[in-house]
Protein backbone atom coordinates (compact mmCIF):
# COMPACT_ATOMS: atom_id res chain seq x y z
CA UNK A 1 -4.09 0.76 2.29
CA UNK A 2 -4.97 4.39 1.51
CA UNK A 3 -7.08 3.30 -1.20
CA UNK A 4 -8.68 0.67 0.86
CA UNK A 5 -10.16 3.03 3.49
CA UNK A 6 -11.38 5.39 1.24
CA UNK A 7 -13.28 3.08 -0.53
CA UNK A 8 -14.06 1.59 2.59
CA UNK A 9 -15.14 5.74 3.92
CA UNK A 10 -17.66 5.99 1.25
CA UNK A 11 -19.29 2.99 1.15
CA UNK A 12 -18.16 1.51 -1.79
CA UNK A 13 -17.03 -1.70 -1.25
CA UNK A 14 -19.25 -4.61 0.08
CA UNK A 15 -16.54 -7.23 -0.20
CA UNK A 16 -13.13 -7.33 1.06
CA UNK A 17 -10.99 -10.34 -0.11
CA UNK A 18 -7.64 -10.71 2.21
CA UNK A 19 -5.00 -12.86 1.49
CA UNK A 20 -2.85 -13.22 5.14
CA UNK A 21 0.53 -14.08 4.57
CA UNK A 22 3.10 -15.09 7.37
CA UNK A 23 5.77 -12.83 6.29
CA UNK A 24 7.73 -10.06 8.24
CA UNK A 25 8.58 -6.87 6.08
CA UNK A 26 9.15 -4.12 8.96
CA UNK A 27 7.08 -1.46 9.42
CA UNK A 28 4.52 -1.06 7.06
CA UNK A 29 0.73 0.95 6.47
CA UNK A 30 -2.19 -0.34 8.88
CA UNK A 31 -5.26 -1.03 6.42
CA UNK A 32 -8.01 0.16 8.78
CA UNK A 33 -5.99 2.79 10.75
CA UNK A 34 -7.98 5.79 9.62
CA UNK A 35 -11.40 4.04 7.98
CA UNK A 36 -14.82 4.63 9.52
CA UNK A 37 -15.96 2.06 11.62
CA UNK A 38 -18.25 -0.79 9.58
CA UNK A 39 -19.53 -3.96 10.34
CA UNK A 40 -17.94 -6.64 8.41
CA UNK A 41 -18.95 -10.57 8.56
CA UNK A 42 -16.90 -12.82 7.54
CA UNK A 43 -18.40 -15.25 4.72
CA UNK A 44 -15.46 -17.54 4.03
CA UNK A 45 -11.89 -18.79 4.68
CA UNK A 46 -9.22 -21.23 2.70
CA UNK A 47 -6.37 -21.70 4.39
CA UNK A 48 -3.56 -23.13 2.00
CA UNK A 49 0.05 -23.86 3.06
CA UNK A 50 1.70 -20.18 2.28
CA UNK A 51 -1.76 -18.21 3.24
CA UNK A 52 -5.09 -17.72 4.94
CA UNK A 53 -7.30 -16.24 2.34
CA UNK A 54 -10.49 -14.65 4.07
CA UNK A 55 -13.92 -13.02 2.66
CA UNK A 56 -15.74 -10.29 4.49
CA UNK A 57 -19.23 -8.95 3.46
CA UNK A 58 -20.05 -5.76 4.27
CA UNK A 59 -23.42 -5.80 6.93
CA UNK A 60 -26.20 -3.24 5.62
């Protein structure tokens, strides 16, 4: 998630692939806790029987 928002800080990522799983771990690391704000739209999303897999393009 750390790496994530970097990336996501300086602008190098356009695309963000996300695979949602229902599955409870406990407390874990938000992914956009500390990441700039950026507008996102989403471009696509499967949803299969163990996860939702969503795609996000970043808006310019």
């Amino acid at each position: 998630a750390d790496l994530i928002g970097q990336a996501t800080d300086e602008g190098l990522l356009d695309e963000l692939r996300l695979h949602l799983a229902p599955l409870l771990l406990g407390a874990g690391t938000r992914l956009f806790a500390h990441a700039r704000p950026r507008q996102w739209e989403p471009v696509e999303t499967h949803f299969s029987p163990l996860a939702t897999h969503l795609t996000y393009r970043a808006i310019t």
